[in-house]
PDB file of N, CA and C in Angstrom:
ATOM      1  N   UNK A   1      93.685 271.051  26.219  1.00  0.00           N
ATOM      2  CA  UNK A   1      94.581 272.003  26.857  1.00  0.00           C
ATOM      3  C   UNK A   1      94.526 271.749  28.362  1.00  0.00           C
ATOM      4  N   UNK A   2      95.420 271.408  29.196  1.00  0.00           N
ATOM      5  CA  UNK A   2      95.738 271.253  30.392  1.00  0.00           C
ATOM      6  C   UNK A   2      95.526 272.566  31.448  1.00  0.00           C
ATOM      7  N   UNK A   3      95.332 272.440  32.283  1.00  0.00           N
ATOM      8  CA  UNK A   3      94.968 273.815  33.168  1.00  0.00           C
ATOM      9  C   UNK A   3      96.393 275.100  33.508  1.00  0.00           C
ATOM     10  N   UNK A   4      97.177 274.159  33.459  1.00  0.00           N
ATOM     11  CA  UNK A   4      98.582 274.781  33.220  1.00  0.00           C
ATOM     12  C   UNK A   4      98.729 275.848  32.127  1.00  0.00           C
ATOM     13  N   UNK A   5      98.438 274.647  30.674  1.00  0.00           N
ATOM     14  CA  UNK A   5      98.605 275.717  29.459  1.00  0.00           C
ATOM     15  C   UNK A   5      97.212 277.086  29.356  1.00  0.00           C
ATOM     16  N   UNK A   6      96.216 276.736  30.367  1.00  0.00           N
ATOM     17  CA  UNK A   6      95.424 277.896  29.938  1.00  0.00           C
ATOM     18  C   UNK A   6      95.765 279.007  30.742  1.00  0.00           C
ATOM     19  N   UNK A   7      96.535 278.677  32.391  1.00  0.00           N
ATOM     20  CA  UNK A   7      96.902 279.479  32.904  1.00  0.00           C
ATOM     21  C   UNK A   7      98.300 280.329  32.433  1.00  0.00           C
ATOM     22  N   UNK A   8      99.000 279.729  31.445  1.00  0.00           N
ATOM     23  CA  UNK A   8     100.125 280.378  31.041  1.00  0.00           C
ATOM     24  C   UNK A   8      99.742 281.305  29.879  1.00  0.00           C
ATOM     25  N   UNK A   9      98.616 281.211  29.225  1.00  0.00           N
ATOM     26  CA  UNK A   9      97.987 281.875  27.981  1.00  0.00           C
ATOM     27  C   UNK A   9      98.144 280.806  26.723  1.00  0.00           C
ATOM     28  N   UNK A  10      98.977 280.080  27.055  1.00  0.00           N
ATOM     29  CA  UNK A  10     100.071 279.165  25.570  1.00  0.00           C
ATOM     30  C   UNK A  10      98.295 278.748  24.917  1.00  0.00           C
ATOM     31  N   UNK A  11      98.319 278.913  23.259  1.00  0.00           N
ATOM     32  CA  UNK A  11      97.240 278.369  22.369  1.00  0.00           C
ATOM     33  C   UNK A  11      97.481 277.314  22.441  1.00  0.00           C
ATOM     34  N   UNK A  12      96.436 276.508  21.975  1.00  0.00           N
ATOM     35  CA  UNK A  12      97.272 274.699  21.415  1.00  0.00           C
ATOM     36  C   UNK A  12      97.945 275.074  19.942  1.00  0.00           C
ATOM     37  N   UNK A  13      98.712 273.735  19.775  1.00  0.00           N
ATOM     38  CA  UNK A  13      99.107 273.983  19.255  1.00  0.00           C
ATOM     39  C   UNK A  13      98.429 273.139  17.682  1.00  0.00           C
ATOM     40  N   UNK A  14      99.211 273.136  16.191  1.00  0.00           N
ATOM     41  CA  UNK A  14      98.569 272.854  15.161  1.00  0.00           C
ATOM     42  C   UNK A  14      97.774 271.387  15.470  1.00  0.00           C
ATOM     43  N   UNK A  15      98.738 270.484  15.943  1.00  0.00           N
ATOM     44  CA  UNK A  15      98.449 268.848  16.372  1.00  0.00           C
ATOM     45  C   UNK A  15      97.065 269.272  17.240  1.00  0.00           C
ATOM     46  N   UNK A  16      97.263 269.799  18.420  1.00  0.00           N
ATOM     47  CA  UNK A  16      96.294 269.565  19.098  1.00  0.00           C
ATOM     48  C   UNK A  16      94.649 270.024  18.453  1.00  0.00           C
ATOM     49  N   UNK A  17      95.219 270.919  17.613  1.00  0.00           N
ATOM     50  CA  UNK A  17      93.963 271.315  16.734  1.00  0.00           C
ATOM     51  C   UNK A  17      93.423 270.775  15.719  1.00  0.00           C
ATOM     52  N   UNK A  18      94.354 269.847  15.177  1.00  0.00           N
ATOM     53  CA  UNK A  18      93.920 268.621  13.911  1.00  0.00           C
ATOM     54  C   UNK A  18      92.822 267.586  14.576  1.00  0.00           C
ATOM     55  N   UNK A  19      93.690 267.236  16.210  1.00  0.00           N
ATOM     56  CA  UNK A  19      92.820 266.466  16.880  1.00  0.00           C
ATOM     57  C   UNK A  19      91.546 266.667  17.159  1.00  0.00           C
ATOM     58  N   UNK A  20      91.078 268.081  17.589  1.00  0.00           N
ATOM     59  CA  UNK A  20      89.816 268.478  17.673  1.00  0.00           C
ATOM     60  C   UNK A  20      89.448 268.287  16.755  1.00  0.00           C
ATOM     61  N   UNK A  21      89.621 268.844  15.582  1.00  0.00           N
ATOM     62  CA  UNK A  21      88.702 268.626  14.079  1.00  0.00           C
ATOM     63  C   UNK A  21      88.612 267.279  13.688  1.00  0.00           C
ATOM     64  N   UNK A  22      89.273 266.642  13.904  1.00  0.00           N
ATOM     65  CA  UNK A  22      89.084 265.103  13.668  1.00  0.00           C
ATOM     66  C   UNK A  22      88.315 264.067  14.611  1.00  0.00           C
ATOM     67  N   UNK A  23      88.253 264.761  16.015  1.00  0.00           N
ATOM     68  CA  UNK A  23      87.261 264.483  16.762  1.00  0.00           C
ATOM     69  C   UNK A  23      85.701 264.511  16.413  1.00  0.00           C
ATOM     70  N   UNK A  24      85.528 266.086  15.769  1.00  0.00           N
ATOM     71  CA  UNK A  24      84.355 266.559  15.695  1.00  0.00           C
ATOM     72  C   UNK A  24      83.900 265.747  14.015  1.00  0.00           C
ATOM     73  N   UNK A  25      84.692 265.895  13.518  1.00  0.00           N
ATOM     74  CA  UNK A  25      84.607 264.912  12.032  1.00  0.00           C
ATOM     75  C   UNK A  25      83.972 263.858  12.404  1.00  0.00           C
ATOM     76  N   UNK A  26      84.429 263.033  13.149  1.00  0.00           N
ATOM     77  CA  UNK A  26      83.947 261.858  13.747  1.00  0.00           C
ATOM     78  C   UNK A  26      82.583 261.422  14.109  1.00  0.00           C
ATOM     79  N   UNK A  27      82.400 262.822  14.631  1.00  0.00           N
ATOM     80  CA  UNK A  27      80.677 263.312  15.392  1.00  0.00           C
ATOM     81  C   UNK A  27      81.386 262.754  17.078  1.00  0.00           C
ATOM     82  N   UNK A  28      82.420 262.898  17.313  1.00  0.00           N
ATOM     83  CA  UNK A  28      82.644 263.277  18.551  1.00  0.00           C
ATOM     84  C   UNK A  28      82.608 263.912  19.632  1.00  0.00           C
ATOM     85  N   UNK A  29      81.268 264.988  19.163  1.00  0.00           N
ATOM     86  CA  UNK A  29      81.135 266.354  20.155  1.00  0.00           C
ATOM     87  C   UNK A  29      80.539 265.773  20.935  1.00  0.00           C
ATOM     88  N   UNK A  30      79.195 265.193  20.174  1.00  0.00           N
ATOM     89  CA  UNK A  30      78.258 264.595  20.816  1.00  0.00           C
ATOM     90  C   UNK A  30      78.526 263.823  22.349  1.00  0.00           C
ATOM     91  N   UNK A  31      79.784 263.004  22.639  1.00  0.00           N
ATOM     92  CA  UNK A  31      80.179 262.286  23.300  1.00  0.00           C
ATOM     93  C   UNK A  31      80.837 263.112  24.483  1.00  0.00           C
ATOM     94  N   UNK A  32      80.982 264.082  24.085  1.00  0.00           N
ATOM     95  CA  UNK A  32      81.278 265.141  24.885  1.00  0.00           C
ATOM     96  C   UNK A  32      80.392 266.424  25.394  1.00  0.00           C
ATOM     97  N   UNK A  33      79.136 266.444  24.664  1.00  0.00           N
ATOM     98  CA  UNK A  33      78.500 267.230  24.627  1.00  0.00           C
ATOM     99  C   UNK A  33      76.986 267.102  26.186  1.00  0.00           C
ATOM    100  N   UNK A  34      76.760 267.983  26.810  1.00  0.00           N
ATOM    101  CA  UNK A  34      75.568 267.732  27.812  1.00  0.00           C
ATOM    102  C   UNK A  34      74.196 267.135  27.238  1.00  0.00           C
ATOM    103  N   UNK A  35      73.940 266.195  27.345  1.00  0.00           N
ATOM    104  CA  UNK A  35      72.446 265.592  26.852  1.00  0.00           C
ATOM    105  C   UNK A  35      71.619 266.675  26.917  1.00  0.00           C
ATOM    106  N   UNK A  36      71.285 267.279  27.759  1.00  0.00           N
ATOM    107  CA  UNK A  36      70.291 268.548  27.054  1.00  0.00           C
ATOM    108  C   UNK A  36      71.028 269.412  26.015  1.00  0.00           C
ATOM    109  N   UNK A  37      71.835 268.827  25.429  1.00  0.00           N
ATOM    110  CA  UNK A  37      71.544 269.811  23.762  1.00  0.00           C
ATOM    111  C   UNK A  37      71.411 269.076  23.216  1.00  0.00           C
ATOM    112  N   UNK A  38      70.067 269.965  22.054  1.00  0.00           N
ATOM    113  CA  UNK A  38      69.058 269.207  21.514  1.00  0.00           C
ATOM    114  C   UNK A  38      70.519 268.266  20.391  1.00  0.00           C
ATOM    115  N   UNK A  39      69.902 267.304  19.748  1.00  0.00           N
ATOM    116  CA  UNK A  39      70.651 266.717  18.890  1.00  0.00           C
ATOM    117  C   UNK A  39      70.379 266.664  17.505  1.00  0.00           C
ATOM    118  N   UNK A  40      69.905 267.524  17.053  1.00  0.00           N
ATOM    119  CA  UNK A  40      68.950 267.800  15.591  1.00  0.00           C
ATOM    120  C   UNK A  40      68.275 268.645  15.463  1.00  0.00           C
ATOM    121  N   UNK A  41      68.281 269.387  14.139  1.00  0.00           N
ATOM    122  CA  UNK A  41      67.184 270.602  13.964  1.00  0.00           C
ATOM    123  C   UNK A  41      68.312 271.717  13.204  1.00  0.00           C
ATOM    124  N   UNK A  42      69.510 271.109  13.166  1.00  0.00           N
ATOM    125  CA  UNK A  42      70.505 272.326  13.241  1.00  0.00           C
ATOM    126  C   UNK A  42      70.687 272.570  11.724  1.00  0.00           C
ATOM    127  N   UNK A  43      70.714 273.388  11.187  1.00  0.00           N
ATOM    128  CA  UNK A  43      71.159 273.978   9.755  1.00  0.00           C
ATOM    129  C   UNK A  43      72.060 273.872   9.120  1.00  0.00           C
ATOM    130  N   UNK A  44      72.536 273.118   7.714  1.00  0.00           N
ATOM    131  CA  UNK A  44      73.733 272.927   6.902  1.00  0.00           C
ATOM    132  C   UNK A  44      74.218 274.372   7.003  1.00  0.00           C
ATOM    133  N   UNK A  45      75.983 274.074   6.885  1.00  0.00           N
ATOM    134  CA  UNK A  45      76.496 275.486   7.462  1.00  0.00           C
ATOM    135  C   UNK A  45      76.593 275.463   5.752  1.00  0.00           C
ATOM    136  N   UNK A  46      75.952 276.330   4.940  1.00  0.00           N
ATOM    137  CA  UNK A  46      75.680 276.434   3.505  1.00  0.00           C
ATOM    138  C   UNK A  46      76.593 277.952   3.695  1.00  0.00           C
ATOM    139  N   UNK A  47      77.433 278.655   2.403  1.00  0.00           N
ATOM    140  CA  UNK A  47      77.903 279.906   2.262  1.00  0.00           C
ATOM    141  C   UNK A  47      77.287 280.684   2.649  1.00  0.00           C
ATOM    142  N   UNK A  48      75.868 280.261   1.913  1.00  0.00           N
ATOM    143  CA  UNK A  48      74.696 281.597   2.598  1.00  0.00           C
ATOM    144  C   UNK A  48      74.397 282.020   3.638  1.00  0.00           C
ATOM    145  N   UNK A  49      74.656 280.876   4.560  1.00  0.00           N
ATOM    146  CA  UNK A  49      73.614 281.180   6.281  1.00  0.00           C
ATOM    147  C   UNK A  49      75.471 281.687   6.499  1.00  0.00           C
ATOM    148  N   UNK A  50      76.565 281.074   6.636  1.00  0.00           N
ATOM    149  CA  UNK A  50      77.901 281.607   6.501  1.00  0.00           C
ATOM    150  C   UNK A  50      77.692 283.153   6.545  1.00  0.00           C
ATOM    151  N   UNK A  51      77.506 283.271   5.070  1.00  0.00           N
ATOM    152  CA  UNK A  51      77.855 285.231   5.273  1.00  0.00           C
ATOM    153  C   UNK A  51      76.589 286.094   6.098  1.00  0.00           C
ATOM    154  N   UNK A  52      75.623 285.500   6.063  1.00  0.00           N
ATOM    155  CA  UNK A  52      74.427 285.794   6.953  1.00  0.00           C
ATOM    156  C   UNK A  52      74.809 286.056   8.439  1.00  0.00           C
ATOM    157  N   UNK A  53      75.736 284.892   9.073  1.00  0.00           N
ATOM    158  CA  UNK A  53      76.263 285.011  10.358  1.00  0.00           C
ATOM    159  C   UNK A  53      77.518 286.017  10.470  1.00  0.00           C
ATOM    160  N   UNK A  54      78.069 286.071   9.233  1.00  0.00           N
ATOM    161  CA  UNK A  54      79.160 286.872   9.128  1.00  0.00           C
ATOM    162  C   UNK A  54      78.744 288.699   9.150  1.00  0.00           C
ATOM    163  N   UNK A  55      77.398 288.769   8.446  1.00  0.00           N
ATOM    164  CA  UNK A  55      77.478 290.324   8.634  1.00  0.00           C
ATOM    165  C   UNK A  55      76.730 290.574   9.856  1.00  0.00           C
ATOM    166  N   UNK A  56      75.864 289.397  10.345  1.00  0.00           N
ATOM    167  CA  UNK A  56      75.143 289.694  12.127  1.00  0.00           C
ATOM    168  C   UNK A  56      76.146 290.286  12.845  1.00  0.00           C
ATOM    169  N   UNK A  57      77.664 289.456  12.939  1.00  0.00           N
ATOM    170  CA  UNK A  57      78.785 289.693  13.792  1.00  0.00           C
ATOM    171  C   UNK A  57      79.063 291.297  13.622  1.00  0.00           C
ATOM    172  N   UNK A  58      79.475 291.726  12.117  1.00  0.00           N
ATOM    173  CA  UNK A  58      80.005 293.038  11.588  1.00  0.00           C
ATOM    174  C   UNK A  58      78.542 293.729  12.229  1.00  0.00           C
ATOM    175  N   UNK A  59      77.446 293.790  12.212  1.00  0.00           N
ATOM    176  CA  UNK A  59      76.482 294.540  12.669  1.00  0.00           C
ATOM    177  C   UNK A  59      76.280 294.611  14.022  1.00  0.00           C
ATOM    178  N   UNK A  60      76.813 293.631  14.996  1.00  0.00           N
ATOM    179  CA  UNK A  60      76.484 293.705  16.121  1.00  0.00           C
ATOM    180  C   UNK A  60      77.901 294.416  17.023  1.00  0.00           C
ATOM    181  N   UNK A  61      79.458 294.198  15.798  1.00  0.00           N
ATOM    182  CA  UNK A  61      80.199 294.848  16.476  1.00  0.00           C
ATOM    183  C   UNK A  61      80.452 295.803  16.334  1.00  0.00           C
ATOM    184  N   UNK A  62      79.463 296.738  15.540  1.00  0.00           N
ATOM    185  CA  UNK A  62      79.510 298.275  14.661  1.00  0.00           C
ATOM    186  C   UNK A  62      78.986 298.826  16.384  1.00  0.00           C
TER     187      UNK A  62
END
């Protein structure tokens, strides 16, 4: 997103969002990401830890 489109509010659009996910598919974050974050240790996003994070959110926005 260009500094333009964030100053106008405009979302990206579907394309530009395929691109991200296909970036990150890639393991493209990394390449983008600050060397101090760690690069391992991190948890399969499994259903379980999923709804786990899902009712933290509902509990923290109660």
């Amino acid at each position: 997103m260009t500094d333009r489109e964030k100053l106008s509010g405009r979302t990206p659009g579907a394309g530009e969002t395929g691109e991200l996910v296909a970036l990150l598919r890639r393991g493209g974050f990394w390449g983008i990401a600050p060397e101090w974050v760690p690069r391992g240790g991190y948890a399969e996003a499994t259903p379980e830890i999923l709804a786990a994070v899902a009712a933290g959110l509902r509990r923290w926005r109660a």
